[in-house]
Protein backbone atom coordinates (compact mmCIF):
# COMPACT_ATOMS: atom_id res chain seq x y z
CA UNK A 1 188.85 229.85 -31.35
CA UNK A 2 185.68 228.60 -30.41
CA UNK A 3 183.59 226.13 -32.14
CA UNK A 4 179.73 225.94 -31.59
CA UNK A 5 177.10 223.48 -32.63
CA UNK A 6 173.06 224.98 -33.72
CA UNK A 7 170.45 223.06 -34.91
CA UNK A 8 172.15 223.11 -38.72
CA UNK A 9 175.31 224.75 -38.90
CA UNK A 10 178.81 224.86 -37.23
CA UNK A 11 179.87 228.40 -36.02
CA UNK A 12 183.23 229.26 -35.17
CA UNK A 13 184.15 232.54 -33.33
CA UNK A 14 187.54 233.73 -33.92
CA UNK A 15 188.80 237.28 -32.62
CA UNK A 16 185.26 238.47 -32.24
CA UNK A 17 183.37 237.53 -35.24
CA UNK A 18 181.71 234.47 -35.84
CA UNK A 19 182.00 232.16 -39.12
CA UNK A 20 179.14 229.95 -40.22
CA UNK A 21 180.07 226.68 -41.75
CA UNK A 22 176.60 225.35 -43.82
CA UNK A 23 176.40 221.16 -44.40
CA UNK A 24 179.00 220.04 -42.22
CA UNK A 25 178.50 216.99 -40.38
CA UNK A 26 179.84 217.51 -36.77
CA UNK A 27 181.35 214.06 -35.95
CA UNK A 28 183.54 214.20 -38.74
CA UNK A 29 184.51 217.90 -38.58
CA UNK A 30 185.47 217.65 -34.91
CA UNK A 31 187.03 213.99 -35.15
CA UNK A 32 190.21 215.56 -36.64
CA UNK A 33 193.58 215.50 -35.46
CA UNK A 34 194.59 218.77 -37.42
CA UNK A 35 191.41 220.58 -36.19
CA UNK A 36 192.83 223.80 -35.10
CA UNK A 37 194.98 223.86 -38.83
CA UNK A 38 191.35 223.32 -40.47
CA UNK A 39 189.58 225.83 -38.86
CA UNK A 40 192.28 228.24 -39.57
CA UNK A 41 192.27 227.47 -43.26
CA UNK A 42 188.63 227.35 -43.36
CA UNK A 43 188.00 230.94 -42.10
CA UNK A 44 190.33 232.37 -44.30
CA UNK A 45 188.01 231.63 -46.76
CA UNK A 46 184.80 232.85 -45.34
CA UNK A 47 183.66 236.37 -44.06
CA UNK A 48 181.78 236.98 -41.08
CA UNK A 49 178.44 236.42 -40.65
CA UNK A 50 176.15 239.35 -40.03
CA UNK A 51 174.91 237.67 -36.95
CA UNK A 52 175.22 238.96 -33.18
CA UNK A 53 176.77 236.71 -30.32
CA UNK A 54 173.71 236.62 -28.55
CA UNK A 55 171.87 235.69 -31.51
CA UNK A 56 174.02 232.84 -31.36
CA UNK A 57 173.47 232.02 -28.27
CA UNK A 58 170.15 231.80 -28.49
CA UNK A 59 169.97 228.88 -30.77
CA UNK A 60 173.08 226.50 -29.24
CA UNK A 61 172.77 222.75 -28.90
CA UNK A 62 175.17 220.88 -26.77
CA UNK A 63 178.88 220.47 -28.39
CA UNK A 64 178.07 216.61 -29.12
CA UNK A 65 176.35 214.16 -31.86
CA UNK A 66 177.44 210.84 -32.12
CA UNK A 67 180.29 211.19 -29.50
CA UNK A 68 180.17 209.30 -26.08
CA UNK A 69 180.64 210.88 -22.60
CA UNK A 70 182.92 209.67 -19.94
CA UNK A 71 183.77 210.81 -16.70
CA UNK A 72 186.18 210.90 -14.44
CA UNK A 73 186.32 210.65 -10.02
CA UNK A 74 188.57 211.32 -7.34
CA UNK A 75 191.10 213.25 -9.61
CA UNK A 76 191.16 216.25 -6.90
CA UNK A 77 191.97 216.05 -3.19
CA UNK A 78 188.30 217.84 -2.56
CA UNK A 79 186.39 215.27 -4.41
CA UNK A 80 188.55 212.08 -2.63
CA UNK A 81 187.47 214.01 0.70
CA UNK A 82 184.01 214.41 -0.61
CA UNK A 83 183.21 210.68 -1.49
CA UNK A 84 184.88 209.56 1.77
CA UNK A 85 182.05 211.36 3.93
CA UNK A 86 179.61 210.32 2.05
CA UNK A 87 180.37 206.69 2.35
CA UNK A 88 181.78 206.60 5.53
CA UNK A 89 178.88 205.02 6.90
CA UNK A 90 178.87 202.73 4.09
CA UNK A 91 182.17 201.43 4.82
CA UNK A 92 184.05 203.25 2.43
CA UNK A 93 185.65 205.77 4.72
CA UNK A 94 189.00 204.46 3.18
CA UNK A 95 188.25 203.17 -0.36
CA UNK A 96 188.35 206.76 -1.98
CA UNK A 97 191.86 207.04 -0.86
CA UNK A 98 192.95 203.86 -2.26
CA UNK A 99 191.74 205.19 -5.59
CA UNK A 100 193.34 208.42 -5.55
CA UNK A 101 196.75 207.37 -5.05
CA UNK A 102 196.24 204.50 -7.28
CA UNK A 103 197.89 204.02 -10.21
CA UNK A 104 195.37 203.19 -12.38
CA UNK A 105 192.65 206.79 -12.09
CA UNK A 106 188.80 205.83 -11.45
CA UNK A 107 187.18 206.55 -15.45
CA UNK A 108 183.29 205.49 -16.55
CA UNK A 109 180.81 205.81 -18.73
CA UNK A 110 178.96 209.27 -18.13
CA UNK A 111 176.00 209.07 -20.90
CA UNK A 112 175.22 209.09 -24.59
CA UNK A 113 174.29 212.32 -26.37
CA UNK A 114 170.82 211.30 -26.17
CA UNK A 115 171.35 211.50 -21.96
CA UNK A 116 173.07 214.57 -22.53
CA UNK A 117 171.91 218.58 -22.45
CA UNK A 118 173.42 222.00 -23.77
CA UNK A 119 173.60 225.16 -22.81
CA UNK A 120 170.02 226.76 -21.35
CA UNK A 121 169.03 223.22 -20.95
CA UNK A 122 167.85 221.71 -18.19
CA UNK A 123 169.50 218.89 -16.22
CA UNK A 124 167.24 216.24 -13.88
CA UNK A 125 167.82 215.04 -10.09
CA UNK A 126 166.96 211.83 -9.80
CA UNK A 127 163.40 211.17 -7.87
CA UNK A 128 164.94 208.60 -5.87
CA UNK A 129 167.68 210.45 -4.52
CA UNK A 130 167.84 213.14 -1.60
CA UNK A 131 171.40 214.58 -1.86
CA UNK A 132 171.99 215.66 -5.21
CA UNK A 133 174.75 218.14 -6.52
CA UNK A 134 176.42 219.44 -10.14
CA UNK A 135 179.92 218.89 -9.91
CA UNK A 136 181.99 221.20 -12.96
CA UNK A 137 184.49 219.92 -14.77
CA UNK A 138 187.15 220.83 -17.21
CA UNK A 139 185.86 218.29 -20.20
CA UNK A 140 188.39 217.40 -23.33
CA UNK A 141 187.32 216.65 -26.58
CA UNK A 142 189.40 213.73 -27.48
CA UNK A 143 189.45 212.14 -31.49
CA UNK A 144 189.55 208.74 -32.63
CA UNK A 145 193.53 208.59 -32.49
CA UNK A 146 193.16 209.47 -28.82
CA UNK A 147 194.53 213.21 -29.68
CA UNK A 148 193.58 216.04 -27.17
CA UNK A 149 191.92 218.79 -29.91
CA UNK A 150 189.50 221.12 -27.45
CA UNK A 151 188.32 221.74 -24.11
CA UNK A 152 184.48 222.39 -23.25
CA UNK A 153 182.84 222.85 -19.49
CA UNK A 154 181.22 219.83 -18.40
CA UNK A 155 178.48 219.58 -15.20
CA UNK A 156 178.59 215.79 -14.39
CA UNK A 157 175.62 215.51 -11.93
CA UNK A 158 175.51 213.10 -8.99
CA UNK A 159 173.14 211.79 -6.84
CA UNK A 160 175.38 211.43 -3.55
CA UNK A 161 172.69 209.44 -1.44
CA UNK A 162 172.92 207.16 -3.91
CA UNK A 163 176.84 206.57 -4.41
CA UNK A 164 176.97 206.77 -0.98
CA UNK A 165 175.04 204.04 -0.05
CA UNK A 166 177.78 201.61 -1.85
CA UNK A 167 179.98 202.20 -4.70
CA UNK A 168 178.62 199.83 -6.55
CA UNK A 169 175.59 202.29 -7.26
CA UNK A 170 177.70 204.35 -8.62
CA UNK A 171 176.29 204.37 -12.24
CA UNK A 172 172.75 205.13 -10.88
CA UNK A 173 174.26 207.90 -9.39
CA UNK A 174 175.94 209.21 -12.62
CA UNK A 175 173.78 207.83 -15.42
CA UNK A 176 170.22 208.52 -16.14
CA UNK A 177 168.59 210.95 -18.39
CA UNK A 178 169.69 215.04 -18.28
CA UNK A 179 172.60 213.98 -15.74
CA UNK A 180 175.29 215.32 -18.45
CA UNK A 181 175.51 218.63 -19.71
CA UNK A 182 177.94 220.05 -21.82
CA UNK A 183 178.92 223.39 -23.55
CA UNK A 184 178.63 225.93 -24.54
CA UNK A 185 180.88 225.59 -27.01
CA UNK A 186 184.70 223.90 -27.92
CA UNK A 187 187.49 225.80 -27.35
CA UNK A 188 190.31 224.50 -30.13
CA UNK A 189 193.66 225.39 -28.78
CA UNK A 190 197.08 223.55 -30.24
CA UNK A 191 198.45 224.08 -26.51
CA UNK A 192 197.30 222.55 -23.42
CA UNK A 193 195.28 225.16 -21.08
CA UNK A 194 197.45 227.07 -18.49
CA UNK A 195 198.28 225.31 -15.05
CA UNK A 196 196.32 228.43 -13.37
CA UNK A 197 192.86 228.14 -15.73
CA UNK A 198 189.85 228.24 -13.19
CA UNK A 199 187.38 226.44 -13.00
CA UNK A 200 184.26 228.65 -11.08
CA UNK A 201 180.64 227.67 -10.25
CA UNK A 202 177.81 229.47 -9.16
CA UNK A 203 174.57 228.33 -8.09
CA UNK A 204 171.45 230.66 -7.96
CA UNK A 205 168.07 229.33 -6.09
CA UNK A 206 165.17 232.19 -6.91
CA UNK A 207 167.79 234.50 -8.11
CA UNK A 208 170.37 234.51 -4.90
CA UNK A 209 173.47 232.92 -4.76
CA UNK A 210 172.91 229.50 -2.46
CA UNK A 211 176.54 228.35 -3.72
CA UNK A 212 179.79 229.64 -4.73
CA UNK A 213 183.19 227.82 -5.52
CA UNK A 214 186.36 227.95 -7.39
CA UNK A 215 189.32 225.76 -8.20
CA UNK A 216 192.80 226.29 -10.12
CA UNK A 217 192.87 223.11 -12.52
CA UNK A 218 196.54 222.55 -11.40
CA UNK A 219 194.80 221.06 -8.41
CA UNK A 220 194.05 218.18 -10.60
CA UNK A 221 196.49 214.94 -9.33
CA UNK A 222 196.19 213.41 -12.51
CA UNK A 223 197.08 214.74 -16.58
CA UNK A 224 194.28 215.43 -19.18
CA UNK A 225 196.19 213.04 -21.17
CA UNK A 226 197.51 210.89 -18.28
CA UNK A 227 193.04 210.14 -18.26
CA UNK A 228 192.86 210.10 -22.12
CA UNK A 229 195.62 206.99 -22.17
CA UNK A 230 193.50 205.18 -19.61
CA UNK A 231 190.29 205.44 -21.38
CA UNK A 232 191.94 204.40 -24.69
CA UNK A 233 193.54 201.64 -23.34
CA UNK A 234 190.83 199.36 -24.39
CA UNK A 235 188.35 201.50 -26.17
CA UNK A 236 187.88 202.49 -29.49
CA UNK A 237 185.88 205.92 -30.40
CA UNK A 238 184.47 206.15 -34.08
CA UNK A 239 183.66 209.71 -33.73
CA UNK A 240 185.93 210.57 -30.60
CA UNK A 241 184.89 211.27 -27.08
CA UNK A 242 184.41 213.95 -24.61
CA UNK A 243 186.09 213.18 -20.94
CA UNK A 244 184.94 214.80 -18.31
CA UNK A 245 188.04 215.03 -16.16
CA UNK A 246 186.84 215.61 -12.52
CA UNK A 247 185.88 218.29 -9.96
CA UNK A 248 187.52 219.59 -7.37
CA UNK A 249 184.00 221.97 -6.40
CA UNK A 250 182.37 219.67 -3.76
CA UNK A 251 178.70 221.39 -2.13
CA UNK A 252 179.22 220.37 1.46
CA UNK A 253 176.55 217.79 3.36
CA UNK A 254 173.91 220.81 4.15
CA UNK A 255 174.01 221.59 0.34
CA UNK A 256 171.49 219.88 -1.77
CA UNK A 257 169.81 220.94 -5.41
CA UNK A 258 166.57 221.79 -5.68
CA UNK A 259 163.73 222.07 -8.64
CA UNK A 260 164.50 225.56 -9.72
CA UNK A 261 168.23 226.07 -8.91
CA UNK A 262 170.52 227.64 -12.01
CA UNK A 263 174.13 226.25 -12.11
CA UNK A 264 176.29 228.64 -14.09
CA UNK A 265 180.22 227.37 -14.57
CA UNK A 266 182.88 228.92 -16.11
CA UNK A 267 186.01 228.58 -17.36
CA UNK A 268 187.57 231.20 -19.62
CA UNK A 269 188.53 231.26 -22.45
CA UNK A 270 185.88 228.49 -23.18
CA UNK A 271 182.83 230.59 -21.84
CA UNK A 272 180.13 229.80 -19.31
CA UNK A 273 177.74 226.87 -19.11
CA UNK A 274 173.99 227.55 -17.52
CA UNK A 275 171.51 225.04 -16.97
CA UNK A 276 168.71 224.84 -14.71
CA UNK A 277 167.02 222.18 -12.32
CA UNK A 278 163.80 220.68 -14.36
């Protein structure tokens, strides 16, 4: 099942139809350890609303209110190889490999829900950078308890100029307004996603494909809750979290966004995420 946030109502889609829950605050509905058991109990006692899917779809805000957005690096062999060109001639040719076989994994803070965009939405390059690119992620929705509940599609841009001038930079390169976007929805699953889930991305500049990738999550060195036990170590989330959990899609040097571009990613069964360049 799939739970999606409008402008004043929860909608869940279960088996084709779609169930609209009136007056529900989302950080409390979400922040629940026993989601998928409430929203099974829940529709039982609703009927379907007379509305189509891409009604719905028209009116979806990002999956997110009070939560906070993390991130995650270097959790996939293409992303360590990534960040070592790009700071090679910063003198980090060897410091991304250090992290990746580290024990401790490289986590921090992505943006706020203010910083962050949903679905249709449009995500920023930063003016001060000249290499920029989305990188797609597998995202979990994580509650208060630190309890894995949902999975949503996450598009953690980065400004590689930027991060690979030093790694110190890296939060300009991560955080600054529309770098995060999220959605479209929340898949709520009691079972972890299949080792062979894909994640797929798809970048269209005036309509024609500039981009194309695609990566088996099972590529991922680290565990979705291997991350989440890091990140909780010393953090406490009121209203839970979403973790973006790495990518393993890295654009190659010649490959940079433009004003204009439209980044689709998608991983089934949670859906597809498109934003565009603003």
């Amino acid at each position: 099942m799939i739970l999606y946030k409008t402008e004043k109502s929860i909608v869940i889609e279960q088996d084709n139809s779609l169930y609209i829950l009136e007056n529900q605050d989302w950080d409390s509905f979400v922040n629940d350890d026993h989601l998928f058991g409430k929203i099974t109990d829940t529709i039982r006692t609703l009927e379907p609303a007379k509305i189509s899917k891409d009604q719905l779809l028209n009116e979806l805000h990002a999956p997110i209110q009070n939560q906070e957005v993390w991130a995650c690096g270097v959790t996939y062999y293409n992303s360590k190889l990534g960040r070592e060109e790009e700071s090679r001639d910063a003198g980090g040719g060897t410091f991304y490999s250090k992290v990746y076989d580290a024990e401790r994994p490289e986590i921090f803070f992505k943006a706020t829900a203010y910083r962050t965009v949903g679905p249709d939405e449009n995500v920023r390059i930063r003016k001060d950078s000249a290499w920029d690119v989305p990188e797609p992620e597998l995202t979990l929705a994580v509650t208060s308890s630190g309890k894995i509940v949902g999975y949503t599609i996450g598009n953690d841009m980065s400004s590689r100029s930027i991060e690979g001038e030093n790694p110190l930079y890296l939060p300009q390169a991560k955080s600054y307004d529309g770098s995060t976007a999220v959605g479209p929805g929340i898949f709520v699953t009691e079972d972890p996603l299949p080792a062979e889930t894909e994640i797929r991305m798809e970048i269209l500049r005036n309509g024609n494909p500039a981009y194309s990738g695609n990566i088996d999550i099972d590529q991922m060195k680290r565990t979705p809750k291997e991350l989440v036990s890091w990140l909780y170590r010393e953090c406490t989330f009121p209203h839970g979290c979403l973790l973006m959990t790495g990518t393993g899609i890295v654009p190659g040097s010649d490959f940079t966004l433009q004003s204009g571009d439209e980044i689709r990613i998608t991983i089934d069964p949670i859906g597809t995420l498109v934003n565009r360049v603003g």
